[in-house]
C-alpha atoms as a PDB file:
ATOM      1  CA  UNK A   1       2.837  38.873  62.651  1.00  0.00           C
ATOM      2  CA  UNK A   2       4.962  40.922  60.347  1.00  0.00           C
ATOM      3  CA  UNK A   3       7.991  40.700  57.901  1.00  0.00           C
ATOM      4  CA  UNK A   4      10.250  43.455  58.322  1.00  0.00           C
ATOM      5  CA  UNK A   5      13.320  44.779  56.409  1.00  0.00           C
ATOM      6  CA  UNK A   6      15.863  42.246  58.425  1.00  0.00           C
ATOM      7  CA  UNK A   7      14.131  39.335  56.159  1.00  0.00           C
ATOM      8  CA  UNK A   8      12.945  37.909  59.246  1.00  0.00           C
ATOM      9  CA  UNK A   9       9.397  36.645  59.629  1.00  0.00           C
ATOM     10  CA  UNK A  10       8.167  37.588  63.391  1.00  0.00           C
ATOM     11  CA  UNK A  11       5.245  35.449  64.860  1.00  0.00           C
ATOM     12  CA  UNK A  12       4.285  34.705  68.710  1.00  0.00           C
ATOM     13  CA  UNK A  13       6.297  30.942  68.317  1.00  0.00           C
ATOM     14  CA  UNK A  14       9.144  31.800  66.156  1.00  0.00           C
ATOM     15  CA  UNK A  15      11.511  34.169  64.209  1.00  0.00           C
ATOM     16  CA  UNK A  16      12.482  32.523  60.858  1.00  0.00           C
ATOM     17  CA  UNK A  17      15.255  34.143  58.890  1.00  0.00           C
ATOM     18  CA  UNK A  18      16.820  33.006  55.376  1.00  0.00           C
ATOM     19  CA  UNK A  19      14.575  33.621  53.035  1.00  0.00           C
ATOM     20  CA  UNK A  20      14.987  36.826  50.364  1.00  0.00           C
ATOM     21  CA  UNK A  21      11.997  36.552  48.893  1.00  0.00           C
ATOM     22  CA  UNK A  22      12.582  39.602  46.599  1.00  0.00           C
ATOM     23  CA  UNK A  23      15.066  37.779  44.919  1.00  0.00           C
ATOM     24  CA  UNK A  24      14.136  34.406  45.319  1.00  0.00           C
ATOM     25  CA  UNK A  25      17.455  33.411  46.206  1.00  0.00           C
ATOM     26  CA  UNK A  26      18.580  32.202  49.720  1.00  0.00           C
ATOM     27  CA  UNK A  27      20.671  34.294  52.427  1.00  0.00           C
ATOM     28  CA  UNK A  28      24.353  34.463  51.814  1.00  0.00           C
ATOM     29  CA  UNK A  29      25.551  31.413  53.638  1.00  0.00           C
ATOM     30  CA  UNK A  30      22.764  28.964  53.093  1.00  0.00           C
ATOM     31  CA  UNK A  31      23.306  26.650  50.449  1.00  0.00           C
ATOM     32  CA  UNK A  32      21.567  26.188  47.989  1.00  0.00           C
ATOM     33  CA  UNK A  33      18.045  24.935  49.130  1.00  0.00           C
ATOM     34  CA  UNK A  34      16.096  26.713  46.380  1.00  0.00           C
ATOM     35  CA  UNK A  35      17.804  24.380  43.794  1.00  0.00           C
ATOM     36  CA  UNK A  36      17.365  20.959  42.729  1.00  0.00           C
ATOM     37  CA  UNK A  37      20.414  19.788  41.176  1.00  0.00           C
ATOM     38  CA  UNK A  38      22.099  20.305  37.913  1.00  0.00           C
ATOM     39  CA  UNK A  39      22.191  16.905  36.796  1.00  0.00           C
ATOM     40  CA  UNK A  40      26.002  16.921  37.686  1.00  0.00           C
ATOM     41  CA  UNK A  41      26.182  15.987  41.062  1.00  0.00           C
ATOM     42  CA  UNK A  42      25.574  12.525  42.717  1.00  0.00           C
ATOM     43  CA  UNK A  43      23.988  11.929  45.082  1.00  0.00           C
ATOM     44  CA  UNK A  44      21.587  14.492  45.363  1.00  0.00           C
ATOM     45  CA  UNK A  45      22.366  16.858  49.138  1.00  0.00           C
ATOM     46  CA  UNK A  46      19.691  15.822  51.444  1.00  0.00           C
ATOM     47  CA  UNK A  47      18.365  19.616  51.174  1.00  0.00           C
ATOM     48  CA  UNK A  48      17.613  18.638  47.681  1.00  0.00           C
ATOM     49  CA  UNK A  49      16.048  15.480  48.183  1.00  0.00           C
ATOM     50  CA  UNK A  50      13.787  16.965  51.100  1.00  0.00           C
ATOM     51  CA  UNK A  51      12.610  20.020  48.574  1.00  0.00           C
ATOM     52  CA  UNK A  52      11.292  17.628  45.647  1.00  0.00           C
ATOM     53  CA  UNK A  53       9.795  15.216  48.280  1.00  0.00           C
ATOM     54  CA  UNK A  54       8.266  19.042  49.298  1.00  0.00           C
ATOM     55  CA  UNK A  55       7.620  19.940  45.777  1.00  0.00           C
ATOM     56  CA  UNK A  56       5.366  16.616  45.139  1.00  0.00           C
ATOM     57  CA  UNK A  57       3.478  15.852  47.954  1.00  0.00           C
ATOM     58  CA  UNK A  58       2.778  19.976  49.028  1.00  0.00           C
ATOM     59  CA  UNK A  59       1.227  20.577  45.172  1.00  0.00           C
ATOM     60  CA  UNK A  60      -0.608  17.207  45.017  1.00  0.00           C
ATOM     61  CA  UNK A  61      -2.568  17.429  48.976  1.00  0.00           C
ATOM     62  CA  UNK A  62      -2.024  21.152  49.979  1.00  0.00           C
ATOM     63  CA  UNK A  63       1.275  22.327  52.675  1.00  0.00           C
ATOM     64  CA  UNK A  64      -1.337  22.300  55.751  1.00  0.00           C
ATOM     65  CA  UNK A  65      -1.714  18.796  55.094  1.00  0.00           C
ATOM     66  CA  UNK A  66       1.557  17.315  55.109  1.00  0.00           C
ATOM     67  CA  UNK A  67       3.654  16.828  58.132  1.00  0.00           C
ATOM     68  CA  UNK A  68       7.742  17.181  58.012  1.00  0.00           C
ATOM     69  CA  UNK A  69       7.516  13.611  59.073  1.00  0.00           C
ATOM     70  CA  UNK A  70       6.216  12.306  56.296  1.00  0.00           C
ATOM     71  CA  UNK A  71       8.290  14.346  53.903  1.00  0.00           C
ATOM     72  CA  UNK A  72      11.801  13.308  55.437  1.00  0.00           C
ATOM     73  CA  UNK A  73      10.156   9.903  54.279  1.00  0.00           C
ATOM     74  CA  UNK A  74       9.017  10.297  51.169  1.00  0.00           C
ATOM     75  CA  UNK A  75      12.557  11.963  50.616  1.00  0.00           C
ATOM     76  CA  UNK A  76      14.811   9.123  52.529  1.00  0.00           C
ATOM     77  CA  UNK A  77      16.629  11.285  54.806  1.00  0.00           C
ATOM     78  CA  UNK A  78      16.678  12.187  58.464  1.00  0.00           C
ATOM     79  CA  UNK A  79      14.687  15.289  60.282  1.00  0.00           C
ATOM     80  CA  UNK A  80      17.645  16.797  61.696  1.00  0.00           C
ATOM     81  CA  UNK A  81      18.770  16.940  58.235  1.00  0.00           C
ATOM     82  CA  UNK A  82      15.794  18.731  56.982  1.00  0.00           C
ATOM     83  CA  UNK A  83      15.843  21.189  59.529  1.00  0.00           C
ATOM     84  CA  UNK A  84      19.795  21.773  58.668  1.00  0.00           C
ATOM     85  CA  UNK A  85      18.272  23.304  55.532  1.00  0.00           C
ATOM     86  CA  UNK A  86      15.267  24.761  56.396  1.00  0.00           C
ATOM     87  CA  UNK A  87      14.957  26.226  59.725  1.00  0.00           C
ATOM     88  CA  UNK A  88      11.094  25.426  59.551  1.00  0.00           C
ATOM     89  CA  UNK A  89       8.205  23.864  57.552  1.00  0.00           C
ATOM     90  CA  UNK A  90       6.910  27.408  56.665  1.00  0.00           C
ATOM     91  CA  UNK A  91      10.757  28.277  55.239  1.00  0.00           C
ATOM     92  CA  UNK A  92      10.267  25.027  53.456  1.00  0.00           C
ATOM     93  CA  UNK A  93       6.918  25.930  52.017  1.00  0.00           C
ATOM     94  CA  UNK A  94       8.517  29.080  51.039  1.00  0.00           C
ATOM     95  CA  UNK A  95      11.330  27.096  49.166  1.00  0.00           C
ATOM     96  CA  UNK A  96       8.513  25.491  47.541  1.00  0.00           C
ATOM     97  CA  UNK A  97       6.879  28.125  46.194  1.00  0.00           C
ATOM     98  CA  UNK A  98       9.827  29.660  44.608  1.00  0.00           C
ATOM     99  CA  UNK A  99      11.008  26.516  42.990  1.00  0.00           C
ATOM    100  CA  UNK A 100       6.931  26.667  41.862  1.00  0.00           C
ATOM    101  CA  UNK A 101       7.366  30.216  40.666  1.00  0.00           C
ATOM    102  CA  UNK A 102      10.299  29.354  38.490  1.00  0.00           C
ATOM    103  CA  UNK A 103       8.738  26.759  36.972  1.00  0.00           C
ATOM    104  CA  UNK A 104       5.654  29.254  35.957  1.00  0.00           C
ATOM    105  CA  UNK A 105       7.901  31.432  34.385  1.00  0.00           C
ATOM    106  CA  UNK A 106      10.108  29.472  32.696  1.00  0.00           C
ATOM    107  CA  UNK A 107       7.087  27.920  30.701  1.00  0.00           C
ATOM    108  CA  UNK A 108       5.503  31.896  30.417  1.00  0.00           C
ATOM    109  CA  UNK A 109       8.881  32.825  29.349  1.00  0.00           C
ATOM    110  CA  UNK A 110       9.167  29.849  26.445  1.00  0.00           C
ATOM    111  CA  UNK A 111       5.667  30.929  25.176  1.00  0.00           C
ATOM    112  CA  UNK A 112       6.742  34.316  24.579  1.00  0.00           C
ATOM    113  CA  UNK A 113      10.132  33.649  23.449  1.00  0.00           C
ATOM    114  CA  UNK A 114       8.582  31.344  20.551  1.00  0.00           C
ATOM    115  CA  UNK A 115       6.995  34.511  19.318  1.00  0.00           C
ATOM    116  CA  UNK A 116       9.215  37.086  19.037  1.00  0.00           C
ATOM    117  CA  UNK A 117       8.224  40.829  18.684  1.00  0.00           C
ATOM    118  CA  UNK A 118       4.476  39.472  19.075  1.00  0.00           C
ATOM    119  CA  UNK A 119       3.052  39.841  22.744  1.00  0.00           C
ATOM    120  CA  UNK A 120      -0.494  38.607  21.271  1.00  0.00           C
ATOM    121  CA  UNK A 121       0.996  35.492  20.241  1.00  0.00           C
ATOM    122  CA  UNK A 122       3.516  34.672  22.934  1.00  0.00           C
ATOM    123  CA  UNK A 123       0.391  35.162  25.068  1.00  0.00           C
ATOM    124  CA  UNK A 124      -2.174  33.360  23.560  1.00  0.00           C
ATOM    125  CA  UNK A 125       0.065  30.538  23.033  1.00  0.00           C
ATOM    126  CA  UNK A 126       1.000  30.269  27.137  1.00  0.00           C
ATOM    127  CA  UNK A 127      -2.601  30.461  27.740  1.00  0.00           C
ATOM    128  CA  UNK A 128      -3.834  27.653  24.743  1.00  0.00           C
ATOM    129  CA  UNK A 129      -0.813  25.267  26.579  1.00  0.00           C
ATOM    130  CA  UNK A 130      -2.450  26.024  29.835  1.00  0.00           C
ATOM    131  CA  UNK A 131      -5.974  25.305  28.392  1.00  0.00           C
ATOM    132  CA  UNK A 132      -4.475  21.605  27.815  1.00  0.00           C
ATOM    133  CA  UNK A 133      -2.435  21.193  30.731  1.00  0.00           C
ATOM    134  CA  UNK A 134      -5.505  21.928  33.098  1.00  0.00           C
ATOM    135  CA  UNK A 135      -7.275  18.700  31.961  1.00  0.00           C
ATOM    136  CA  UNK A 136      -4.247  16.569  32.598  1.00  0.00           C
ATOM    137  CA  UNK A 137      -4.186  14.048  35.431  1.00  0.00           C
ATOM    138  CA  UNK A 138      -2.823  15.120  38.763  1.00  0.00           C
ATOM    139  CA  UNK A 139      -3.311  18.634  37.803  1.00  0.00           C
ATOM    140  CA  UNK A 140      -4.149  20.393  41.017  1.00  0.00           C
ATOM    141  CA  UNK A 141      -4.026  24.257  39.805  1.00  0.00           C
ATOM    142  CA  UNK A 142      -1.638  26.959  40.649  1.00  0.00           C
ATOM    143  CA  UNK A 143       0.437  25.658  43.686  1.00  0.00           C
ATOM    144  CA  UNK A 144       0.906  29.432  44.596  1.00  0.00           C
ATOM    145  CA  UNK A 145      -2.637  30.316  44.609  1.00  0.00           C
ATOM    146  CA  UNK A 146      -2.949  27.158  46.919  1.00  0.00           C
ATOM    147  CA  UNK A 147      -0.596  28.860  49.317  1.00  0.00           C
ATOM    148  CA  UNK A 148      -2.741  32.506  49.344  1.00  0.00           C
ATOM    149  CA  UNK A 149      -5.734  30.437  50.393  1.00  0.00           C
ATOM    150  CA  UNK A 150      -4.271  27.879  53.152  1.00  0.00           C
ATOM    151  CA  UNK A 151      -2.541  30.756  54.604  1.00  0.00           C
ATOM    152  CA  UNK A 152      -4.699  33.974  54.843  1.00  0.00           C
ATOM    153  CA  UNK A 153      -2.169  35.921  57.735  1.00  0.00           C
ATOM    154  CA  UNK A 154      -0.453  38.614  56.235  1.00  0.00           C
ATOM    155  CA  UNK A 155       3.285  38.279  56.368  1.00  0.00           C
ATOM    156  CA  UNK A 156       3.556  34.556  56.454  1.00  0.00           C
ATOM    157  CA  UNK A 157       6.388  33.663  54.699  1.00  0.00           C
ATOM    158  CA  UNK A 158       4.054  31.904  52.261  1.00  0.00           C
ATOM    159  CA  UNK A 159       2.324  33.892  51.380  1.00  0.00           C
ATOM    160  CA  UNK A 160       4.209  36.671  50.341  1.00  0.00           C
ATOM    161  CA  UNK A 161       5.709  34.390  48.044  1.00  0.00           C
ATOM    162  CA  UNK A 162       2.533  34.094  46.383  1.00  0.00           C
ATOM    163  CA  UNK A 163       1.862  38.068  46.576  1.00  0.00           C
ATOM    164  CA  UNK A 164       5.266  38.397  45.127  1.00  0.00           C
ATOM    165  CA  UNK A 165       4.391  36.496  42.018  1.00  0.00           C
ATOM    166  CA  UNK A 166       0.761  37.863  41.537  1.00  0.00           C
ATOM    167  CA  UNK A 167       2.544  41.149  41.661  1.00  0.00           C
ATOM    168  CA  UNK A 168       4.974  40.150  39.103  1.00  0.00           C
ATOM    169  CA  UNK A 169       2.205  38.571  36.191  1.00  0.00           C
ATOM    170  CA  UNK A 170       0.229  41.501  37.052  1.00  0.00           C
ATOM    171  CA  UNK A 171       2.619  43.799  36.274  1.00  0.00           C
ATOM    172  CA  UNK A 172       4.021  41.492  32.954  1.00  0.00           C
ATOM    173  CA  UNK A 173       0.339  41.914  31.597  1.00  0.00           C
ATOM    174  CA  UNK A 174       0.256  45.312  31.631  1.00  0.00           C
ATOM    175  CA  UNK A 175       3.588  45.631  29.515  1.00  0.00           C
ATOM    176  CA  UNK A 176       1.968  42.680  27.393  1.00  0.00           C
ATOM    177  CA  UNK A 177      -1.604  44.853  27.167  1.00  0.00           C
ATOM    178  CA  UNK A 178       0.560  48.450  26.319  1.00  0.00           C
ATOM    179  CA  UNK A 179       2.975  46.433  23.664  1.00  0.00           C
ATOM    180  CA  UNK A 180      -0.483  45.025  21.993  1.00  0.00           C
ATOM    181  CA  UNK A 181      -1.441  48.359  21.847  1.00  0.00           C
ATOM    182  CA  UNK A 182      -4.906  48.569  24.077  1.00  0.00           C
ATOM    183  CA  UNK A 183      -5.751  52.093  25.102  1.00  0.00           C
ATOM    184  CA  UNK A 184      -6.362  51.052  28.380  1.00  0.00           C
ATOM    185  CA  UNK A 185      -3.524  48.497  28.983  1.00  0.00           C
ATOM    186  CA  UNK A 186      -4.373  48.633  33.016  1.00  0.00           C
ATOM    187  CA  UNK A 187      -8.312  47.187  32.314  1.00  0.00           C
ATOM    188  CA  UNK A 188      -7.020  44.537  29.912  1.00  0.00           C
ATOM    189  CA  UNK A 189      -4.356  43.581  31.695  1.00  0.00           C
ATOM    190  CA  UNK A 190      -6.952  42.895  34.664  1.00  0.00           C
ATOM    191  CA  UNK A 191      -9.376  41.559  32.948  1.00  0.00           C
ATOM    192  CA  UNK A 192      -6.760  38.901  31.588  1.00  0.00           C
ATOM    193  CA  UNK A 193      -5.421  38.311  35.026  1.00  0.00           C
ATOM    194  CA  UNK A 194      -8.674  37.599  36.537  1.00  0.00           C
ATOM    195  CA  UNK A 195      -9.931  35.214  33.435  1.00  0.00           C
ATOM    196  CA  UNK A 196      -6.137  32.983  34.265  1.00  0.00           C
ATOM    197  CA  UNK A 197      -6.960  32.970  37.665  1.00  0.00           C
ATOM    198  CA  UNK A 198     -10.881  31.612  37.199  1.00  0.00           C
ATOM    199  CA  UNK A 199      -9.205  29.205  34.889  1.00  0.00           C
ATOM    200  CA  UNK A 200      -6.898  27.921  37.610  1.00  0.00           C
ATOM    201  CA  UNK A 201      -8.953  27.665  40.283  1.00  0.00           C
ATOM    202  CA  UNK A 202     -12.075  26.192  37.983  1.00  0.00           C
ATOM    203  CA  UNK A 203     -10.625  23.452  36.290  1.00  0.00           C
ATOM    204  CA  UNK A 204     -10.817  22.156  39.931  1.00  0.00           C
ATOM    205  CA  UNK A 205     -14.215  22.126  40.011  1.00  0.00           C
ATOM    206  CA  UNK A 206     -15.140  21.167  37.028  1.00  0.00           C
ATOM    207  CA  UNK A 207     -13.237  17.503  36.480  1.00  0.00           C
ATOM    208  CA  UNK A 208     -15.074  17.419  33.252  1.00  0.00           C
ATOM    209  CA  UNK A 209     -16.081  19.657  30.811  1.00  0.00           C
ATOM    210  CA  UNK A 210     -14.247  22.767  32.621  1.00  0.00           C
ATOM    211  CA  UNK A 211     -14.299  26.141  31.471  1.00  0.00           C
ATOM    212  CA  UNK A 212     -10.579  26.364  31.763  1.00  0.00           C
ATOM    213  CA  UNK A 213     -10.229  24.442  28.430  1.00  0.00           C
ATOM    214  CA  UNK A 214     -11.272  28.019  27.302  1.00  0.00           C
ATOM    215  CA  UNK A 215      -8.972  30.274  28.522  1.00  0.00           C
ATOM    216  CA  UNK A 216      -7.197  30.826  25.655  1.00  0.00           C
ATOM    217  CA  UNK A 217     -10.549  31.354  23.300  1.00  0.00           C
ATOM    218  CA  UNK A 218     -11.888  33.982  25.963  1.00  0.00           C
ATOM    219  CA  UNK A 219      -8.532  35.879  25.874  1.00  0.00           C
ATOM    220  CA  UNK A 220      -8.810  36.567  22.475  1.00  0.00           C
ATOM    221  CA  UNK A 221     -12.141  37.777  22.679  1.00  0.00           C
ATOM    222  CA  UNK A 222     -10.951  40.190  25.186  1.00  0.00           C
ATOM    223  CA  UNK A 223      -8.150  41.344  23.677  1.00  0.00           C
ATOM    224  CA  UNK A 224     -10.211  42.070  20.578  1.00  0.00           C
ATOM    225  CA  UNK A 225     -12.476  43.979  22.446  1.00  0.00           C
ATOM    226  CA  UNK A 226      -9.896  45.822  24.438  1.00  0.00           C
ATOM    227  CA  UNK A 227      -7.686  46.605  21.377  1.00  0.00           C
ATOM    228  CA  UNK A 228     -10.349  46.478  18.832  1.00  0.00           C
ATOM    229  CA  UNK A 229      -7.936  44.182  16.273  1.00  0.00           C
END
């Protein structure tokens, strides 16, 4: 398996093309299948209904469990219409992910935003709204950390969705970590990204009483210690 430079994902079965997951965007010439409507339009296309049908059941029982049968009926359309969209369930799982992605960001971006010129804050405040979201019901964790584990093969189109992402928050805690002035931005920056990820994947084993609730205390602890303010 690979995925080359062509943005075409290469297995024994199948070559898949269409998805740019750089950019999160679809291939000049698709339409649209990464969106969800604007509210504007009526009905919603059939790729649309097919990716929220995707979006629900895919977060709430995992993507290996779910058949494209039962998601052309959850959504009320037809599978040759589904496939008009997607050329495959993995390209569909893909979709989902970066629909998934934007949602993570746009509530890591409206933390930050509420605290302007003060990373600590912006942080913090992401991370106290996460330590309340994990106890909610239907919570399930982070759908993109789902993905990594249900598909382990390098280059699945999946997957490097999820890579992509890890990459990206990575990379946004360091800048965090420098701007809040630790000497070692690189160590905090890990140490915070491995302290979200425990509390993602523990407030699904702990139904009650999870340690998740504390993500937010725990980060300031570490950043204390990192920055020594």
């Amino acid at each position: 398996m690979r995925y080359d430079v062509t943005n075409r994902y290469v297995c024994k079965e199948h070559t898949y093309r269409g998805v740019t997951l750089s950019t999160g965007k679809a291939e000049q010439g698709e339409r649209g299948t990464d969106e969800i409507g604007d509210g504007a339009r009526t009905p919603p296309r059939a790729s649309e209904k097919v990716l929220r049908s995707a979006r629900k059941l895919f977060y709430e029982r995992g993507i290996r469990a779910i058949g494209v049968d039962e998601i052309v009926a959850d959504a009320g359309v037809t599978k040759p219409s589904l496939y008009r969209s997607y050329a495959s369930k993995d390209m569909l799982a893909a979709s989902y992910l970066r629909l998934y992605e934007q949602e993570v960001w746009g509530r890591f971006d409206a933390a930050m935003a509420r605290h302007p010129g003060d990373p600590r804050g912006g942080l913090l405040d992401y991370l106290d709204e996460l330590s309340q979201r994990v106890t909610q019901a239907g919570y399930r964790g982070c759908g993109l950390s789902n993905a990594a584990v249900e598909y382990p093969a390098a280059g699945h189109p999946a997957r490097l969705v999820t890579e992509q992402h890890k990459a990206k928050l990575r990379e946004r805690l360091r800048q965090i970590a420098g701007d809040m002035g630790a000497p070692d931005p690189d160590l905090l920056a890990d140490g915070l990204f491995l302290l979200l990820e425990g509390a993602l994947i523990s407030s699904q084993i702990f139904r009650e009483g999870s340690p998740s609730v504390n993500v937010g205390n725990a980060a300031r602890l570490l950043i204390k210690a990192a920055t020594g303010s």
